[in-house]
Protein backbone atom coordinates (compact mmCIF):
# COMPACT_ATOMS: atom_id res chain seq x y z
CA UNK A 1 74.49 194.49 63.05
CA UNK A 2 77.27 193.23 65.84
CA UNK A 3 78.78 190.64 62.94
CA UNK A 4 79.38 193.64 60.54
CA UNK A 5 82.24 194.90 61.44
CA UNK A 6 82.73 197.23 58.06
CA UNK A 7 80.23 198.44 55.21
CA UNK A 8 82.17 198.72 52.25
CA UNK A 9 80.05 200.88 49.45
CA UNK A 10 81.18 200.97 46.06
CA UNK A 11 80.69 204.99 44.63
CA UNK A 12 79.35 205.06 40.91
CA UNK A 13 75.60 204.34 41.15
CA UNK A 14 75.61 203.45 45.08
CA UNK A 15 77.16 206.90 46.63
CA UNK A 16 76.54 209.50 43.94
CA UNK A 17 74.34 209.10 40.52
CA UNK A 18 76.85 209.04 38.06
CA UNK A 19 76.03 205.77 36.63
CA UNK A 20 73.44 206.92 35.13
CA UNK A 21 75.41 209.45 33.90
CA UNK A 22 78.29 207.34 32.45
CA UNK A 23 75.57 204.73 30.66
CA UNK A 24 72.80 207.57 28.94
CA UNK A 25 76.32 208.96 27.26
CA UNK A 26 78.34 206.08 27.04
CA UNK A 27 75.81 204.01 25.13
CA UNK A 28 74.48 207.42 23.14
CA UNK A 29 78.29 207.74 21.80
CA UNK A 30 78.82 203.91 21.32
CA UNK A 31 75.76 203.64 18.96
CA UNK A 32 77.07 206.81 17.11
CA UNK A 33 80.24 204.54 16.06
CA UNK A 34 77.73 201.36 15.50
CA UNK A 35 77.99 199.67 18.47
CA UNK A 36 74.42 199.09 19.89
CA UNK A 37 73.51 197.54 23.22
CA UNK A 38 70.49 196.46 24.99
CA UNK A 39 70.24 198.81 28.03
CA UNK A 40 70.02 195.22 30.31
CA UNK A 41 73.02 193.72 28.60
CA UNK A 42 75.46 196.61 28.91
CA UNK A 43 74.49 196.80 32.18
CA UNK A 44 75.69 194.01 33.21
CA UNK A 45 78.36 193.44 31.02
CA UNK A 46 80.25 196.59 31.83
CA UNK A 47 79.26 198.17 34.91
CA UNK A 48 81.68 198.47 37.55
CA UNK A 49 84.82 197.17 35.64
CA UNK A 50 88.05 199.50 35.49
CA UNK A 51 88.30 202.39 33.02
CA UNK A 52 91.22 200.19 31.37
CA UNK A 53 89.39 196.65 31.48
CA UNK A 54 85.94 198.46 30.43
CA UNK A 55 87.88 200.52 27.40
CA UNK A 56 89.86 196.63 26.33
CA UNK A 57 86.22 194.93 26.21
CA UNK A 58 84.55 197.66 24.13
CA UNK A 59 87.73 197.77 21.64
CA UNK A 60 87.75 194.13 21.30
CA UNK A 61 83.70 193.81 20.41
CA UNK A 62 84.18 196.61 18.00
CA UNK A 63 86.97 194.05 16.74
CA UNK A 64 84.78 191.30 16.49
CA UNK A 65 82.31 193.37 14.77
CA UNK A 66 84.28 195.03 11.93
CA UNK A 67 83.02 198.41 13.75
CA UNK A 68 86.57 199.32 14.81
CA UNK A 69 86.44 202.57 16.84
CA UNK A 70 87.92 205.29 16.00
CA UNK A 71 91.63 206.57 17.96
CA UNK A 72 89.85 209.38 19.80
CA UNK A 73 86.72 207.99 20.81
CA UNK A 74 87.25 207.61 24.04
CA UNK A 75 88.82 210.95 24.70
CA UNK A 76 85.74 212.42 22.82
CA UNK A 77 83.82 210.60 25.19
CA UNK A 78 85.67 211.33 28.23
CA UNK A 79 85.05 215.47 27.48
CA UNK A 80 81.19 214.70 27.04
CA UNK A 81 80.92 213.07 30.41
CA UNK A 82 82.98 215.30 32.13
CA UNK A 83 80.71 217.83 31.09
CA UNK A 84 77.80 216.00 32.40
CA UNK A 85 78.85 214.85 35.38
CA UNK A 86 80.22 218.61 36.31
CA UNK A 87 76.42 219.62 35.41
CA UNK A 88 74.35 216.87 36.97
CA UNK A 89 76.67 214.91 39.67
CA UNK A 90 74.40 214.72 42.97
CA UNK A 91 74.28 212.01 46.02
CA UNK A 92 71.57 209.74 46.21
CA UNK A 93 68.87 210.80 48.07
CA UNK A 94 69.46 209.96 51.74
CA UNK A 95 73.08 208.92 51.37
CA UNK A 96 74.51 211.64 54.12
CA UNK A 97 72.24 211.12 56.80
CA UNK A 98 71.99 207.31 57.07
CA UNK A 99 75.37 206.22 56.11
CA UNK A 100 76.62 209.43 59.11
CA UNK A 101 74.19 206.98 61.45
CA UNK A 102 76.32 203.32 61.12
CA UNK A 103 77.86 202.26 63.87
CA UNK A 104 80.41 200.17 61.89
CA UNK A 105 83.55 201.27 60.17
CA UNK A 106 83.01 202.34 57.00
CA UNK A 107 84.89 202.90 53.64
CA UNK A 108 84.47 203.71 50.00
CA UNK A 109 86.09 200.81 47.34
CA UNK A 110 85.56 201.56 43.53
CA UNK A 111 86.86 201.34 40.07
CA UNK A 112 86.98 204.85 39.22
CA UNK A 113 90.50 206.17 39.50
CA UNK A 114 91.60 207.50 42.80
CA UNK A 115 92.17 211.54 41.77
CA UNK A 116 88.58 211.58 40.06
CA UNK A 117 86.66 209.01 43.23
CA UNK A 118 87.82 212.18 45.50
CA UNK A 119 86.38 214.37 43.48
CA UNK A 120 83.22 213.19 43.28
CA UNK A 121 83.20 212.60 46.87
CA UNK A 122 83.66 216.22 47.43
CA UNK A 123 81.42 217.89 44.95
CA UNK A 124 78.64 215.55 46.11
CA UNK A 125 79.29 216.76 49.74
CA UNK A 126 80.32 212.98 50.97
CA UNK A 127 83.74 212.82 51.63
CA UNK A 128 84.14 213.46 55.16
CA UNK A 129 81.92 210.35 55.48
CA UNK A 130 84.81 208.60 54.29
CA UNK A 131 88.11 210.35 54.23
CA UNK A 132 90.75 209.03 54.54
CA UNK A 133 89.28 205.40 54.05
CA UNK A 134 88.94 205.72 50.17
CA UNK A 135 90.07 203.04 47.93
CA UNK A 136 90.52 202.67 44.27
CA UNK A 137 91.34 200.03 41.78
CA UNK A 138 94.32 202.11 40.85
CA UNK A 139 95.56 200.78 43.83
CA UNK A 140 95.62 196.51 42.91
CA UNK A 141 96.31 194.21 40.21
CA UNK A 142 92.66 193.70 39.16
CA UNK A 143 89.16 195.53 39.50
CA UNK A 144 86.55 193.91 39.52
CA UNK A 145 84.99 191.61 39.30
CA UNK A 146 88.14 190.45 40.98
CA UNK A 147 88.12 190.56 44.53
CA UNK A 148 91.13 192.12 45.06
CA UNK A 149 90.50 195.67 45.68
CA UNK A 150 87.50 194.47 48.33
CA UNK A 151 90.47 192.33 50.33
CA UNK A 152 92.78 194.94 50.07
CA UNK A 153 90.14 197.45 52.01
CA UNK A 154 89.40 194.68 54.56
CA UNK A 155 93.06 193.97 55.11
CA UNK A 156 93.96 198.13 55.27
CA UNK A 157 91.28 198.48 58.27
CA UNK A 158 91.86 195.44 59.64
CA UNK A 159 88.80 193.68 59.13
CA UNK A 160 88.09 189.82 58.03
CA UNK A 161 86.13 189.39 55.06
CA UNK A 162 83.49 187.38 56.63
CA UNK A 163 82.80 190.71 59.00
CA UNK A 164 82.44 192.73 55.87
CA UNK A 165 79.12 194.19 53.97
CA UNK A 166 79.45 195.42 50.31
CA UNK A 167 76.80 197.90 48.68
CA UNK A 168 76.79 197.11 45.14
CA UNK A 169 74.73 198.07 41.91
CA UNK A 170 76.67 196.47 39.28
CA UNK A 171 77.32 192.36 38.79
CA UNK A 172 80.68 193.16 38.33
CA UNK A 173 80.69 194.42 41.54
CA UNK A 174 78.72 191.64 43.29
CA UNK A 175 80.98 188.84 41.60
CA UNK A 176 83.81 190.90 43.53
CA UNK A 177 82.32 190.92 47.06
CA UNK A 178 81.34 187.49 46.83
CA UNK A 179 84.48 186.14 45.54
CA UNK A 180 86.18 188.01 48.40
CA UNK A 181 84.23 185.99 51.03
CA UNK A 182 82.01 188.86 51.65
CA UNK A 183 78.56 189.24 52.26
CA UNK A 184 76.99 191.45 49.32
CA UNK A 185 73.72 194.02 49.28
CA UNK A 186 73.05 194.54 45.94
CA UNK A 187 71.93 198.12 45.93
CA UNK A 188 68.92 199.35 43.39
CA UNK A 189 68.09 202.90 44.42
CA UNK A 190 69.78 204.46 41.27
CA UNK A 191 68.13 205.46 38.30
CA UNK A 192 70.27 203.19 36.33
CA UNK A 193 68.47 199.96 38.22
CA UNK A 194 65.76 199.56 35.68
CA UNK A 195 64.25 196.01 34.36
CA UNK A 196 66.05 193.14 35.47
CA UNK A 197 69.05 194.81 36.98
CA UNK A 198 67.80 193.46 40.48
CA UNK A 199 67.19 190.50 39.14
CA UNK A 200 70.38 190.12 37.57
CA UNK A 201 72.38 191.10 41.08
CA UNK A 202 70.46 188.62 43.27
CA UNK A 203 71.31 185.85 40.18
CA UNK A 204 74.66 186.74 40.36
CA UNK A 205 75.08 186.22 44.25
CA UNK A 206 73.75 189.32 45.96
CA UNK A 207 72.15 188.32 49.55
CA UNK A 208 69.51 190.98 49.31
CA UNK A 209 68.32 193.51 47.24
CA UNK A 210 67.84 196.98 49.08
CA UNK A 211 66.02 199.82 46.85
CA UNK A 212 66.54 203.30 49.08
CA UNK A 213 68.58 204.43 51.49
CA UNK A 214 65.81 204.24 53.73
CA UNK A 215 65.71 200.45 54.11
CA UNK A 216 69.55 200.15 54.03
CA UNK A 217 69.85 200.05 58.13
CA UNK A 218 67.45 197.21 58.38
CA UNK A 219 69.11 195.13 55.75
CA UNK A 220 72.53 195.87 57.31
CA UNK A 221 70.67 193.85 60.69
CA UNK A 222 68.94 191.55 59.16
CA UNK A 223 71.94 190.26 56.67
């Protein structure tokens, strides 16, 4: 691992399960208002992007489709996860211990907004892993699957791209690291990975494809 010089994880789905989370309610409310995905397709369609940017794609397909939705769906939807996620939110089995053992710098870089990534750092028990190296796409131009919020992370610690890991579950997410000049794990221990999701991430530029915890410190070697 001498050439990584900083692991850059992305939270939703890679620190804590609340991907699976967001998608059981998010496409359970979405079909309600007659919008109906393939569990694949949203997948990788949405996962990973902003609130903002994930909120203007779903308005504008319920455009397309004459299934406008309706001016407080996504406050409706907001208090149902909420309510889940206070309920259910947990780490990933093994997060703690192995990500407490990397020898590299380390830092947290997602789209969720900055006041509710803390949050879910704490509950789950992970934020001193981190803290104060916790960046959100609140805090550049464009989320992902921009790069920008990966640079800005690299350029805060002082780190070059090309020294740089990302953990990612989502496309989105792996589009971003690789368009930053980063070298990308696409992570698959979530609950969320089903079917082709680790298909779709090693399509869509991943380097490797790591399914537990367990097997992250070899992969962080090897890559």
């Amino acid at each position: 691992m001498s050439s990584v010089k900083l692991v850059i994880f992305d939270c939703d789905g890679v620190l804590v399960n609340s991907e699976e989370i967001y998608q059981a309610a998010e496409l359970e409310y979405l079909a309600s208002a007659g919008l109906i995905f393939e569990s694949d397709v949203y997948k990788q369609t949405f996962m990973g992007l902003s609130p903002t940017t994930w909120q203007a794609k779903l308005e504008a397909i319920g455009q397309e489709r004459a299934k406008p939705l309706s001016p407080r769906f996504f406050e409706q939807l907001a208090d149902y996860t909420s309510q889940r996620l206070q309920k259910y939110l947990a780490a990933l089995p093994g997060a703690q211990n192995v990500i407490n053992r990397l020898s590299a710098s380390r830092c947290v870089a997602s789209s969720t907004p900055l006041a509710r990534l803390h949050w879910k750092l704490e509950v789950t028990g992970l934020i001193d892993l981190f803290d104060p190296y916790i960046f959100s796409s609140d805090m550049v131009a464009n989320g992902k699957p921009e790069p920008d919020l990966f640079l800005h992370a690299a350029d805060t610690m002082g780190v070059h791209p090309d020294e740089c890991v990302v953990i990612e579950d989502s496309v989105n997410g792996v589009l971003a690291g690789k368009a930053a000049g980063m070298r990308v794990i696409g992570f698959t221990a979530g609950n969320h990975c089903t079917g082709s999701h680790g298909v779709a991430l090693s399509r869509h530029g991943a380097d490797c494809l790591v399914g537990a915890y367990a097997d992250l410190e070899v992969a962080l070697a090897d890559i």
